[in-house]
N, C-alpha and C. Protein backbone atom coordinates (compact mmCIF):
# COMPACT_ATOMS: atom_id res chain seq x y z
N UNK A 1 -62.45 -34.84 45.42
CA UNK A 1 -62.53 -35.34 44.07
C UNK A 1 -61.79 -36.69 43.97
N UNK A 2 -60.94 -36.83 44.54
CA UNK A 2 -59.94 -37.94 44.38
C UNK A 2 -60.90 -38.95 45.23
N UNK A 3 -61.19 -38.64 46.75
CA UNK A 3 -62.11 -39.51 47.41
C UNK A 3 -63.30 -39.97 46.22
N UNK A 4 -63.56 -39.46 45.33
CA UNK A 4 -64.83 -39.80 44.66
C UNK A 4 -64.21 -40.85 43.42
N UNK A 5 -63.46 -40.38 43.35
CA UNK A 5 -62.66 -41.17 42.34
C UNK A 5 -62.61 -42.97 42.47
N UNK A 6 -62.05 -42.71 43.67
CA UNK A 6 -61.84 -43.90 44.44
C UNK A 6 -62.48 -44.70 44.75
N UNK A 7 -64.18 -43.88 45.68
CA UNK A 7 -65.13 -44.62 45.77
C UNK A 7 -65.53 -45.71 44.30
N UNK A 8 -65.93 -44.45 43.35
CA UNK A 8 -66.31 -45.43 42.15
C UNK A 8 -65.23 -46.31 41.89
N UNK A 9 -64.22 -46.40 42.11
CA UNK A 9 -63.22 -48.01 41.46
C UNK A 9 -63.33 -48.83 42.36
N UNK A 10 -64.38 -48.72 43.93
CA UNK A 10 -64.02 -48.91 44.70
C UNK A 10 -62.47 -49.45 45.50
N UNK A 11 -61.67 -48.71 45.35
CA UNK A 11 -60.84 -48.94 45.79
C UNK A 11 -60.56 -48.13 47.30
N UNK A 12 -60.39 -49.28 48.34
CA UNK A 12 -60.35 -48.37 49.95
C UNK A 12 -58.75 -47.56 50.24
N UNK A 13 -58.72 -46.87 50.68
CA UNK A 13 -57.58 -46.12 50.90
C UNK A 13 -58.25 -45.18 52.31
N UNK A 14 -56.54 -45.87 52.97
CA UNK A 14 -56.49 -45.32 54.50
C UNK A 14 -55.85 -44.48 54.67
N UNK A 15 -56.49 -43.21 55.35
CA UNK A 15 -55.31 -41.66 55.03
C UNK A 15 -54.82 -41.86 56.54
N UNK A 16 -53.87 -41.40 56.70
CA UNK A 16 -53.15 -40.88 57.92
C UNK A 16 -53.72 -39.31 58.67
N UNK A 17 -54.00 -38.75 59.52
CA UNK A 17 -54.43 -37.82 60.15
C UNK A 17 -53.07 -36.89 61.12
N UNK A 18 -52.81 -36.36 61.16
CA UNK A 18 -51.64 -35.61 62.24
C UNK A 18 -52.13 -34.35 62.53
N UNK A 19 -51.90 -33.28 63.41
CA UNK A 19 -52.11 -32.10 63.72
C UNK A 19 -50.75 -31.31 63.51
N UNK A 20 -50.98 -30.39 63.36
CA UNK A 20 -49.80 -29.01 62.74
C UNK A 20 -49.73 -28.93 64.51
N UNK A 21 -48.69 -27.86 64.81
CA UNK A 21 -48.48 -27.22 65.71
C UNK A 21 -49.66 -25.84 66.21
N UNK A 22 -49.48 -25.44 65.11
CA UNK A 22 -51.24 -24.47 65.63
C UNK A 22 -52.61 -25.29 65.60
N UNK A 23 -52.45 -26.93 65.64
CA UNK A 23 -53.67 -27.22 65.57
C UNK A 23 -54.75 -27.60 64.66
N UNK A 24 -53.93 -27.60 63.36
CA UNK A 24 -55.10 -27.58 61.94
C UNK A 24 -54.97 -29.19 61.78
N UNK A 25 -55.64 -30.08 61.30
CA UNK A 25 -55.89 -31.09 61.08
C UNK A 25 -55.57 -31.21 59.79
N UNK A 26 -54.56 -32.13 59.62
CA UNK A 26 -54.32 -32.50 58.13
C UNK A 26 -54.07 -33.91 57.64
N UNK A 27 -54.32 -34.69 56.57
CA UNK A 27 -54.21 -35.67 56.22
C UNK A 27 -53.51 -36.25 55.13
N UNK A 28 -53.07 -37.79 55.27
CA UNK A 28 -52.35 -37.81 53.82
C UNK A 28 -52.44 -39.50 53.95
N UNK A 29 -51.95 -40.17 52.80
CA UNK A 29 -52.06 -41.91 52.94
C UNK A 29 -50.71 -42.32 54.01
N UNK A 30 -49.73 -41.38 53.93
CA UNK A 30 -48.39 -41.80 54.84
C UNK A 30 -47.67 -40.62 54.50
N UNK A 31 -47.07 -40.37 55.61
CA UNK A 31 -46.18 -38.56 55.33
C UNK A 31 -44.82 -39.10 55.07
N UNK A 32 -44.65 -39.33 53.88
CA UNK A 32 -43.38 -39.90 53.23
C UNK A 32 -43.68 -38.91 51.80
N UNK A 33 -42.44 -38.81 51.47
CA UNK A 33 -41.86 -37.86 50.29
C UNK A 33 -42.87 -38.00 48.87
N UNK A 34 -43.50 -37.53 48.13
CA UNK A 34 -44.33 -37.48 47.14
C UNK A 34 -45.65 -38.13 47.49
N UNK A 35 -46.07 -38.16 48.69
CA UNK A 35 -47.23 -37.91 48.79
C UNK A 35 -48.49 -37.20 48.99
N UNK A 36 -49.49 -37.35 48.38
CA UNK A 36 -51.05 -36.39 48.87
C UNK A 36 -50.65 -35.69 50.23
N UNK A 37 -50.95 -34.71 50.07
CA UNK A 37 -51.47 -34.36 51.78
C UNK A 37 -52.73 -32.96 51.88
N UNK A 38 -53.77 -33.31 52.91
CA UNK A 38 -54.83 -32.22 52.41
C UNK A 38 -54.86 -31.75 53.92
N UNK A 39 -55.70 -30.50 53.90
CA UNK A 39 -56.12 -29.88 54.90
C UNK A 39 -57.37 -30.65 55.57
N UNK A 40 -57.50 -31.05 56.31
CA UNK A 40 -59.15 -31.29 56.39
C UNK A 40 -60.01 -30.26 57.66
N UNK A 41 -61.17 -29.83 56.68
CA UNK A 41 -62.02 -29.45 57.10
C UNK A 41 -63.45 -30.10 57.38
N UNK A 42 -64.42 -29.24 57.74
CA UNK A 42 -65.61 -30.02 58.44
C UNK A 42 -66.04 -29.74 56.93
N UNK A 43 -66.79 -29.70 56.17
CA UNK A 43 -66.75 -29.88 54.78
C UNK A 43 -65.89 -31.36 53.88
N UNK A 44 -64.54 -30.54 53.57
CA UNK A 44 -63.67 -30.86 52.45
C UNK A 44 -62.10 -31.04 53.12
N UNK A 45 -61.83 -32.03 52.03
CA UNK A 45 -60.46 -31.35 52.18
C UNK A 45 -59.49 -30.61 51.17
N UNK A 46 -58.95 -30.10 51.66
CA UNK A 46 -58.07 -28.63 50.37
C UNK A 46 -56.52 -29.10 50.38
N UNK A 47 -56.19 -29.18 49.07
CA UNK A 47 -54.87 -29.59 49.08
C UNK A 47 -54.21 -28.24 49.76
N UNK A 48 -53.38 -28.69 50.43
CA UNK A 48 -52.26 -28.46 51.03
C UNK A 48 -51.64 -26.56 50.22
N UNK A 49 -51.51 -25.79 51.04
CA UNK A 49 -50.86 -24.94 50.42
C UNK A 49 -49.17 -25.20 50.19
N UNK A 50 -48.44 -24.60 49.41
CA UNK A 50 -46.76 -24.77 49.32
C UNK A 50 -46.14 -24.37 50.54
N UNK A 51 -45.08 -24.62 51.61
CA UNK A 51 -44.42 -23.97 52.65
C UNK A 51 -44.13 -25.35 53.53
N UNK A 52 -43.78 -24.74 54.59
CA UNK A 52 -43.47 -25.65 55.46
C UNK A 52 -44.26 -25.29 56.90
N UNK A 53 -44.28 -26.52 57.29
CA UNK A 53 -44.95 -26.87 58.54
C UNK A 53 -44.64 -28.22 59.35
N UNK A 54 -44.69 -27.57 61.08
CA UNK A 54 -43.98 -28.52 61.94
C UNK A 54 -45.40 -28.88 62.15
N UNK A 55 -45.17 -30.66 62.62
CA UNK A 55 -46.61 -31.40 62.69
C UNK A 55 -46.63 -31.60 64.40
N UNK A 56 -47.14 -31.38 65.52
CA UNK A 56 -47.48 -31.90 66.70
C UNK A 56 -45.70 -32.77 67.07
N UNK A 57 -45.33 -33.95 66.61
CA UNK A 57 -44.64 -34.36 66.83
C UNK A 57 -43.20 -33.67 66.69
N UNK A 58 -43.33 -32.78 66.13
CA UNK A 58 -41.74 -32.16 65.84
C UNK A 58 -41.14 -32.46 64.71
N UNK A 59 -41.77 -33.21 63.76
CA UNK A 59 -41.32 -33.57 62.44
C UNK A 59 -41.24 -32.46 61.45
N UNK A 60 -40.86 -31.80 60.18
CA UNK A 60 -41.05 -30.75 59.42
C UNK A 60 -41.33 -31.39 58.28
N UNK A 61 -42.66 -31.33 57.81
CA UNK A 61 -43.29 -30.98 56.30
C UNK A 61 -43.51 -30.19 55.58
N UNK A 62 -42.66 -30.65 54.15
CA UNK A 62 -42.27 -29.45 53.75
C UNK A 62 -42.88 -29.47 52.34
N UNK A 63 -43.98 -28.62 51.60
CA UNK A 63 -45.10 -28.75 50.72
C UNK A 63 -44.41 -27.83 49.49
N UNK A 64 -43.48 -28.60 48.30
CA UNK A 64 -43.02 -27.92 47.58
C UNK A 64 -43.75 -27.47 46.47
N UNK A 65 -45.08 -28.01 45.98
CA UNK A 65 -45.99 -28.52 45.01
C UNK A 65 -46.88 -28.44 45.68
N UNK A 66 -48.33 -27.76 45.51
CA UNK A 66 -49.98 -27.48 45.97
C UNK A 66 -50.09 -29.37 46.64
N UNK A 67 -50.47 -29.30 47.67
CA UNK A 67 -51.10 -30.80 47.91
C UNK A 67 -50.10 -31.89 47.68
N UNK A 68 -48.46 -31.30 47.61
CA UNK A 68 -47.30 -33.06 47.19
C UNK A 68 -46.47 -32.53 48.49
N UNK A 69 -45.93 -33.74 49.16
CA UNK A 69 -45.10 -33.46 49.95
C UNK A 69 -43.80 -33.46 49.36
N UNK A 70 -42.88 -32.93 49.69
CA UNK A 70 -41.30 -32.83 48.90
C UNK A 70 -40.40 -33.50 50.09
N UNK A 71 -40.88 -33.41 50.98
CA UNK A 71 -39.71 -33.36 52.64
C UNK A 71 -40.42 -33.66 53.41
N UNK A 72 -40.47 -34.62 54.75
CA UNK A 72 -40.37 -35.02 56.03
C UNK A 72 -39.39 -34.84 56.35
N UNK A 73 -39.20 -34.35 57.49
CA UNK A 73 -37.34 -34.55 58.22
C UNK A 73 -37.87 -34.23 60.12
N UNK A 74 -36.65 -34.48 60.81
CA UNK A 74 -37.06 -33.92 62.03
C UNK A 74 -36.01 -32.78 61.84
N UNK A 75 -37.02 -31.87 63.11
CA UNK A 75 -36.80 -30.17 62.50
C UNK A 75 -35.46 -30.20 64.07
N UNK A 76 -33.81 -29.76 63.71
CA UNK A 76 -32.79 -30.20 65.23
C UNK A 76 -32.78 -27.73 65.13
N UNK A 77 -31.82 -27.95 66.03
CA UNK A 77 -31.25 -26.57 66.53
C UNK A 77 -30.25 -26.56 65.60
N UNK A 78 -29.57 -27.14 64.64
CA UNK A 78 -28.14 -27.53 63.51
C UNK A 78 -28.80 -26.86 62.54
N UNK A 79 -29.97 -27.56 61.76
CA UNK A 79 -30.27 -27.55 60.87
C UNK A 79 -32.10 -26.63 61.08
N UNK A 80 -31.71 -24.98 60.44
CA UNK A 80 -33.34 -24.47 60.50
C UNK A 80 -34.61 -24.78 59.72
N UNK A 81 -35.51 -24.43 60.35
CA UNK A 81 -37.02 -24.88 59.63
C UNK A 81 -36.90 -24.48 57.90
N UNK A 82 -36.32 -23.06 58.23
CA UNK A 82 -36.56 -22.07 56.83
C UNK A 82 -35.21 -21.97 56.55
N UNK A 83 -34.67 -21.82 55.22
CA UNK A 83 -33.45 -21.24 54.92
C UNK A 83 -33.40 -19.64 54.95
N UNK A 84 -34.47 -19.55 54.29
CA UNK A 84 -34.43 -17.93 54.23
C UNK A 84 -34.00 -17.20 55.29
N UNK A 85 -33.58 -17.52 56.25
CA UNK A 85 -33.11 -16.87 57.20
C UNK A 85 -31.53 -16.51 57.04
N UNK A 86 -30.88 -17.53 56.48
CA UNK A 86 -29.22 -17.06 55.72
C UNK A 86 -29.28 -16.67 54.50
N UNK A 87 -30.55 -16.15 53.81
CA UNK A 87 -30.82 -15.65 52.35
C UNK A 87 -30.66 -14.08 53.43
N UNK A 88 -31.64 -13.83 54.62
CA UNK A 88 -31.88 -12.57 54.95
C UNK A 88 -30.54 -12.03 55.25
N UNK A 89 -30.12 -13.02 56.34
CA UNK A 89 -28.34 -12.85 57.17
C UNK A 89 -27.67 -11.77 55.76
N UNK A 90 -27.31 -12.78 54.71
CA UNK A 90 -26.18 -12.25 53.45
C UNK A 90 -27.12 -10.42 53.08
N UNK A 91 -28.41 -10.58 52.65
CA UNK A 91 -28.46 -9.58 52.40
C UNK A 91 -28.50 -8.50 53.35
N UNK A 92 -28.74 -8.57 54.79
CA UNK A 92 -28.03 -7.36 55.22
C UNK A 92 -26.39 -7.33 55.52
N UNK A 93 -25.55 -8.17 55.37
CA UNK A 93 -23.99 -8.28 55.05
C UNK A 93 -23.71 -7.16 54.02
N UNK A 94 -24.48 -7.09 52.81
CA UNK A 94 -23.91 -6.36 51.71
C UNK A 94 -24.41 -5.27 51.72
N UNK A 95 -23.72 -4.25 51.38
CA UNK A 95 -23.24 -3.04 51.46
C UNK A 95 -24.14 -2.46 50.88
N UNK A 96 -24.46 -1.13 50.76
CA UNK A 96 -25.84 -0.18 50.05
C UNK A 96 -24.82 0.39 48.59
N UNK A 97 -25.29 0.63 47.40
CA UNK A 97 -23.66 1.66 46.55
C UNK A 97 -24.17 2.58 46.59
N UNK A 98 -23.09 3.18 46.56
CA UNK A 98 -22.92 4.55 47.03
C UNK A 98 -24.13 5.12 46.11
N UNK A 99 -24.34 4.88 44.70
CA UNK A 99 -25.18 5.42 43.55
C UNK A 99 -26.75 5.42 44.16
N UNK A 100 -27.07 3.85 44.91
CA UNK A 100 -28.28 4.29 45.76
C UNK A 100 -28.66 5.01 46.63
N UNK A 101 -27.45 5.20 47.41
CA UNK A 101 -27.26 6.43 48.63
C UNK A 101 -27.44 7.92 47.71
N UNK A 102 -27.10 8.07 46.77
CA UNK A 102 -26.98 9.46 46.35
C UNK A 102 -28.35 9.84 46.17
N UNK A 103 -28.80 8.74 45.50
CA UNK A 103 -30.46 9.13 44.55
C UNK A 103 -31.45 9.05 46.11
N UNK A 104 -31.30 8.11 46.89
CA UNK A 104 -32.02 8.64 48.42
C UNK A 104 -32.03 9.80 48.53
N UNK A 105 -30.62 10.63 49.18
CA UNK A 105 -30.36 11.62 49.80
C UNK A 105 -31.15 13.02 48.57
N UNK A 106 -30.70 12.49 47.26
CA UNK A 106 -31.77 13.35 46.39
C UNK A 106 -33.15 13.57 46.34
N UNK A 107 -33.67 12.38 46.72
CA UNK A 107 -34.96 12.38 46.72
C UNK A 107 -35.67 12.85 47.34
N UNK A 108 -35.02 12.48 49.14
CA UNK A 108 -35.29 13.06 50.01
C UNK A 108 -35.46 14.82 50.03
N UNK A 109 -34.22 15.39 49.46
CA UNK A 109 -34.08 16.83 49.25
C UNK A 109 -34.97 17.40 48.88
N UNK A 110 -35.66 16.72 47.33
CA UNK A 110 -36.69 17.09 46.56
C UNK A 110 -37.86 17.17 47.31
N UNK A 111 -38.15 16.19 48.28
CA UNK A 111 -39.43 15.90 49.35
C UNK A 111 -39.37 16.84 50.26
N UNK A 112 -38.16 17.53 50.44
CA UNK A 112 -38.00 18.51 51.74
C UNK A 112 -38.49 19.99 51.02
N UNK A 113 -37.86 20.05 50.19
CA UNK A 113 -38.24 21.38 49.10
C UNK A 113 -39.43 21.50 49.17
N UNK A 114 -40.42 20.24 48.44
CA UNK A 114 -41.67 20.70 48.13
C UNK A 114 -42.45 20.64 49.66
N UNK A 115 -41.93 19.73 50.81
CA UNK A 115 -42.87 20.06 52.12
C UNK A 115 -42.89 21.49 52.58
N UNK A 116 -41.52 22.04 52.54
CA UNK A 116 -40.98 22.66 53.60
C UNK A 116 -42.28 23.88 53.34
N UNK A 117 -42.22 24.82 52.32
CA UNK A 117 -43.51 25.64 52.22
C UNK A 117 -44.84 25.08 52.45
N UNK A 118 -45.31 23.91 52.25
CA UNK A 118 -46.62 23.32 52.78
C UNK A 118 -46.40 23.67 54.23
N UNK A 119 -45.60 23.25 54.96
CA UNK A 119 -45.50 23.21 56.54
C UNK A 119 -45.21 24.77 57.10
N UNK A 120 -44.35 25.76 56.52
CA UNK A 120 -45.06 27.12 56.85
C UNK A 120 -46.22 27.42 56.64
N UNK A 121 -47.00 27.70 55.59
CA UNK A 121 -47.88 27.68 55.16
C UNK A 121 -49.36 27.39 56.45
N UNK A 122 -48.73 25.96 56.98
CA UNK A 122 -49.88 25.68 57.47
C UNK A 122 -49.46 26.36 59.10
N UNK A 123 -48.64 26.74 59.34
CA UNK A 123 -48.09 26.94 60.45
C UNK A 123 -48.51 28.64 60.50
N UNK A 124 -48.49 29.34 59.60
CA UNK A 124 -49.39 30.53 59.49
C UNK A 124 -50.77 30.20 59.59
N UNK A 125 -50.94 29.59 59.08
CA UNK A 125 -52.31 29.17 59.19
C UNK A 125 -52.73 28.80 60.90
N UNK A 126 -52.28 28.26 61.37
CA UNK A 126 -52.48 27.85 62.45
C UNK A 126 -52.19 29.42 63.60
N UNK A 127 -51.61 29.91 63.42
CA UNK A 127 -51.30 31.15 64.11
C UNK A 127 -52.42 32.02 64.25
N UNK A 128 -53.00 32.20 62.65
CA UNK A 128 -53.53 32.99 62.55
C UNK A 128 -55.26 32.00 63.06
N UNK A 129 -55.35 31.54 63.40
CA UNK A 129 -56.56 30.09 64.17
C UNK A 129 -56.56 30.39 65.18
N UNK A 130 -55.16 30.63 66.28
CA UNK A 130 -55.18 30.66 67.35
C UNK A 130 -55.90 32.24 67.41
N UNK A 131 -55.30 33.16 66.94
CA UNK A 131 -55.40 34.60 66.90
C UNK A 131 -57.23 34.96 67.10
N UNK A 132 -57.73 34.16 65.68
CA UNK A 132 -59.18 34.03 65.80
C UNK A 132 -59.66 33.93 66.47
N UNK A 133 -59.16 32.79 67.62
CA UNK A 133 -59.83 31.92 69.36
C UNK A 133 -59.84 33.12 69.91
N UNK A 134 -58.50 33.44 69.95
CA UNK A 134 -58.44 34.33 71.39
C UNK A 134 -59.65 35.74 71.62
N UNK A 135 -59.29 35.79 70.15
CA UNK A 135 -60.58 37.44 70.06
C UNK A 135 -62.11 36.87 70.19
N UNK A 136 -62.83 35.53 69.79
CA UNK A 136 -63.72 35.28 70.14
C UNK A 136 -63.70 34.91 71.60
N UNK A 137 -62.94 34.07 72.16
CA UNK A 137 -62.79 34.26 74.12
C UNK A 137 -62.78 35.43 74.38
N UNK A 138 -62.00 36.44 73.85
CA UNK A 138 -62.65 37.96 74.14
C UNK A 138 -64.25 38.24 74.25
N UNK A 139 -64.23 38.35 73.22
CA UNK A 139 -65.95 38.40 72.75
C UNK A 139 -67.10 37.69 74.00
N UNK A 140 -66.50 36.19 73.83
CA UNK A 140 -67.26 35.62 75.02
C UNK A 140 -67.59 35.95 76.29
N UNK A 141 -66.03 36.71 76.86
CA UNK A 141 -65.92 36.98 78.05
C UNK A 141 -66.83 38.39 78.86
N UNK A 142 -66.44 39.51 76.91
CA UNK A 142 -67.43 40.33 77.37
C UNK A 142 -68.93 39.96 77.25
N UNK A 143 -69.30 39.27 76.34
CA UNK A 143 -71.18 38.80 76.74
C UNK A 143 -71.22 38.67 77.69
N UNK A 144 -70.43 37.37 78.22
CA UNK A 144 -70.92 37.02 79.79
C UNK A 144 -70.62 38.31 81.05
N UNK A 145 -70.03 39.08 80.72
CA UNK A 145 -70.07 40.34 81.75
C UNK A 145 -71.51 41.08 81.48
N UNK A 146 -71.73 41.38 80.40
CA UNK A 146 -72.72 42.36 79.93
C UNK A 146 -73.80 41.55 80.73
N UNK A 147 -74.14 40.26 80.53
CA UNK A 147 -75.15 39.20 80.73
C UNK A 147 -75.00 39.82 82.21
N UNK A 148 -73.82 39.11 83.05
CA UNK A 148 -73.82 39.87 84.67
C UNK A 148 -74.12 40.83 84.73
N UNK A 149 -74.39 42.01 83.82
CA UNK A 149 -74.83 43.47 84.24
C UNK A 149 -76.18 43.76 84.37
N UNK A 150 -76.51 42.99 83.25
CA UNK A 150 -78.15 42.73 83.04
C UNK A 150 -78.99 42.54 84.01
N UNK A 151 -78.20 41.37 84.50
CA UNK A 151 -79.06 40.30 85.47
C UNK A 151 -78.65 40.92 86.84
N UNK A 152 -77.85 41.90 87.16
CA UNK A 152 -77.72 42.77 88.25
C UNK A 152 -78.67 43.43 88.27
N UNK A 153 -78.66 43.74 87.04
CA UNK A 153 -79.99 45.94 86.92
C UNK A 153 -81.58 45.13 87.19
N UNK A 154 -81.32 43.92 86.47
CA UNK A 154 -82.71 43.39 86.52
C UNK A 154 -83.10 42.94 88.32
N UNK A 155 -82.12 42.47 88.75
CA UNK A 155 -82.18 42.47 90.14
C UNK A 155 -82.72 43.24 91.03
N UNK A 156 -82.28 44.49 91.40
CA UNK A 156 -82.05 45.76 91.67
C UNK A 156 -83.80 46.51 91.78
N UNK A 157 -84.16 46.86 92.62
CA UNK A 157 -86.08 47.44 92.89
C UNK A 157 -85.15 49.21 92.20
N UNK A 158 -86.56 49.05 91.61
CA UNK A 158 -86.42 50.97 91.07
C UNK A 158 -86.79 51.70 91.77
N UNK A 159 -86.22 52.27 92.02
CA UNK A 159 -86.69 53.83 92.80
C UNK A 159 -87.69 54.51 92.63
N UNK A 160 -89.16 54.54 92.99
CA UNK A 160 -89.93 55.07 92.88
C UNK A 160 -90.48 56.41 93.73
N UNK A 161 -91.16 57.65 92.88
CA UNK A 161 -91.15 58.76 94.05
C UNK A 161 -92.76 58.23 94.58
N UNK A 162 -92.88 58.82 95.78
CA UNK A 162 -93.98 58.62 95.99
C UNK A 162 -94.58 60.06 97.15
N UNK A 163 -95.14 60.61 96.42
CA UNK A 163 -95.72 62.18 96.49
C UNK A 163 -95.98 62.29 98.23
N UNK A 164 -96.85 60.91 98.26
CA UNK A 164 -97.96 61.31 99.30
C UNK A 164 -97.60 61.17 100.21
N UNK A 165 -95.97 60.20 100.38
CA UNK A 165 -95.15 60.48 101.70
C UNK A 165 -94.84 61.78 102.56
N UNK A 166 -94.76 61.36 103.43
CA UNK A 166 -94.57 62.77 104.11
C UNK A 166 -93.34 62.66 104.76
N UNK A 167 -92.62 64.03 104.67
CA UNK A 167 -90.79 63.99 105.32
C UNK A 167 -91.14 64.34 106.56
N UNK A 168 -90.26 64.77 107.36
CA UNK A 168 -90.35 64.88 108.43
C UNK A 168 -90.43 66.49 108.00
N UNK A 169 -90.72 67.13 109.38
CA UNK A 169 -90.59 68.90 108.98
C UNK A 169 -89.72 69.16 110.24
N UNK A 170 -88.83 70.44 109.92
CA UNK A 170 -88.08 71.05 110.52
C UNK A 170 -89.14 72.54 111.31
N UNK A 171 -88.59 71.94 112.50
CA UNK A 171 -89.17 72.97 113.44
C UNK A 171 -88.93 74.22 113.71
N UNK A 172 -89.17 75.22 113.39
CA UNK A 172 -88.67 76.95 113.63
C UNK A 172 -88.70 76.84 114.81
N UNK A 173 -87.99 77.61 115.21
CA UNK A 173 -88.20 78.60 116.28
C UNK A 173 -88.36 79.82 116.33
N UNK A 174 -89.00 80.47 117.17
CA UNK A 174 -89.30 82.15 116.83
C UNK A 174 -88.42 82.49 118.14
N UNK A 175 -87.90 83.77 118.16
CA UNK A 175 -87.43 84.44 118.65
C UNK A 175 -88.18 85.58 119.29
N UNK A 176 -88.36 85.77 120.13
CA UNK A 176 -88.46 87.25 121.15
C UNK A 176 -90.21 87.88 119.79
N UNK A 177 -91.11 86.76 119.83
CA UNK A 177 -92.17 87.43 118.92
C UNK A 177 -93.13 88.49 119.60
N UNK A 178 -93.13 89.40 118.79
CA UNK A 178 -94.13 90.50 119.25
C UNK A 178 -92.90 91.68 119.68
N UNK A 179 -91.93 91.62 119.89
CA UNK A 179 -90.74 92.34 120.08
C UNK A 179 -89.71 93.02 119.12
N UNK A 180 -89.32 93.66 119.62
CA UNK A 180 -88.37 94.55 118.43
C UNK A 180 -87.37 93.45 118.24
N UNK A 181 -87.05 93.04 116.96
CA UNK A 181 -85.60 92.10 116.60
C UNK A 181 -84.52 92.81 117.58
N UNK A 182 -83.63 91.83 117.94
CA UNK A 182 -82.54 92.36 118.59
C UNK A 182 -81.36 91.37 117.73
N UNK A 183 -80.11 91.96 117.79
CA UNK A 183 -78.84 91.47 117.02
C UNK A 183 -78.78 90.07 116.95
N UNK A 184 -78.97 89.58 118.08
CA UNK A 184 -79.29 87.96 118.11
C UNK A 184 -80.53 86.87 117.94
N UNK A 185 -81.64 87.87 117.86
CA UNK A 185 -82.77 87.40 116.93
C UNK A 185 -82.28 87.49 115.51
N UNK A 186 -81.81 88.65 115.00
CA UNK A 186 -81.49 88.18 113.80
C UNK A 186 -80.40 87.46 113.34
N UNK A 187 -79.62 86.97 113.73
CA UNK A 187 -79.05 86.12 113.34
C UNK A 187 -79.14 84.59 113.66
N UNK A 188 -79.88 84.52 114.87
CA UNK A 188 -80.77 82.91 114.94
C UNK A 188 -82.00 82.80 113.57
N UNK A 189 -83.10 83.80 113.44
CA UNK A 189 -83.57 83.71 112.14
C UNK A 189 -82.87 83.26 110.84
N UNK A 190 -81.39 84.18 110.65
CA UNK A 190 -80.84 83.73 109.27
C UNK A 190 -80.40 82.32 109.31
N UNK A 191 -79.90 81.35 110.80
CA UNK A 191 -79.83 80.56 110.85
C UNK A 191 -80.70 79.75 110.50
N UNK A 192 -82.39 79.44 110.98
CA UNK A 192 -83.04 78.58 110.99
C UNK A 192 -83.38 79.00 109.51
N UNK A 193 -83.53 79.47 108.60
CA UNK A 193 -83.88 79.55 107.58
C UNK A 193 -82.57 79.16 106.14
């Protein structure tokens, strides 16, 4: 908008170009204190968000106002990029009161109360899950036996009679035939019979 501005008064104005440290391309007429500075993109350029940023060279720009510079400086090891870092330092220095410690440790209590029965609760629950498994792995274990019994019997030729076979036959013997039995004819008879 400002580029358009300009065009129509024709008035020329030469921006300066620098790169950030991650690389973003940014522009301004001269990086001195209350001046423009924009983002440039392949499009547009976008004023400047508020914060600070080190430029390629090691310089620190520091964007107090959307698109105004407030600060150039070079950024040493003395003096840090950010202050907030001795804003953070002090606040962990100071102490918790005791009044916040109490209402924690209360709160907490209250949170333990109302878990603590949720977490039996589910812990029966879970017992009684496992309990369920195990009797269906039962279950399973006997199908798959029964299944092996099956597939045994089904295996297995049936026994069929078959009439028209013939056994072998047992051979008599006769004793002393045509003769009076004698003591040992009869008792070879009771034998073979």
């Amino acid at each position: 908008m400002l580029n358009q501005i300009r065009t129509l008064l024709n008035i020329e104005v030469k921006l300066e170009e620098m790169k950030l440290e991650n690389g973003t391309v940014i522009s301004a007429e001269a990086f001195e204190k209350g001046k423009e500075v924009f983002i440039v993109t392949d499009d547009e350029k976008v004023a400047m968000p508020v914060g600070e940023y080190i430029l390629e060279d090691g310089r620190l720009v520091v964007v107090s106002e959307e698109g105004i510079i407030a600060d150039v400086r070079e950024v040493s090891d003395e003096v840090p990029a950010k202050e907030e870092t001795e804003d953070l330092e002090e606040t962990i220095e100071t102490e918790v009161p005791e009044e916040v410690v109490q209402e924690v440790e209360a709160i907490v209590e209250a949170v333990v109360e109302v878990i603590a029965p949720v977490i039996e609760e589910v812990k029966s629950e879970i017992e009684e899950l496992k309990k369920e498994f195990g009797k269906m792995k039962k279950y399973e274990e006997e199908d798959k036996e029964e299944e092996k019994k099956e597939e045994l019997s089904a295996s297995r030729k049936p026994i069929k009679h078959n009439p028209e076979a013939k056994a072998p036959q047992k051979r008599q013997m006769e004793f002393a035939k045509g003769q009076f039995n004698t003591t040992l004819d009869r008792v070879l008879n009771k034998l073979n019979k």
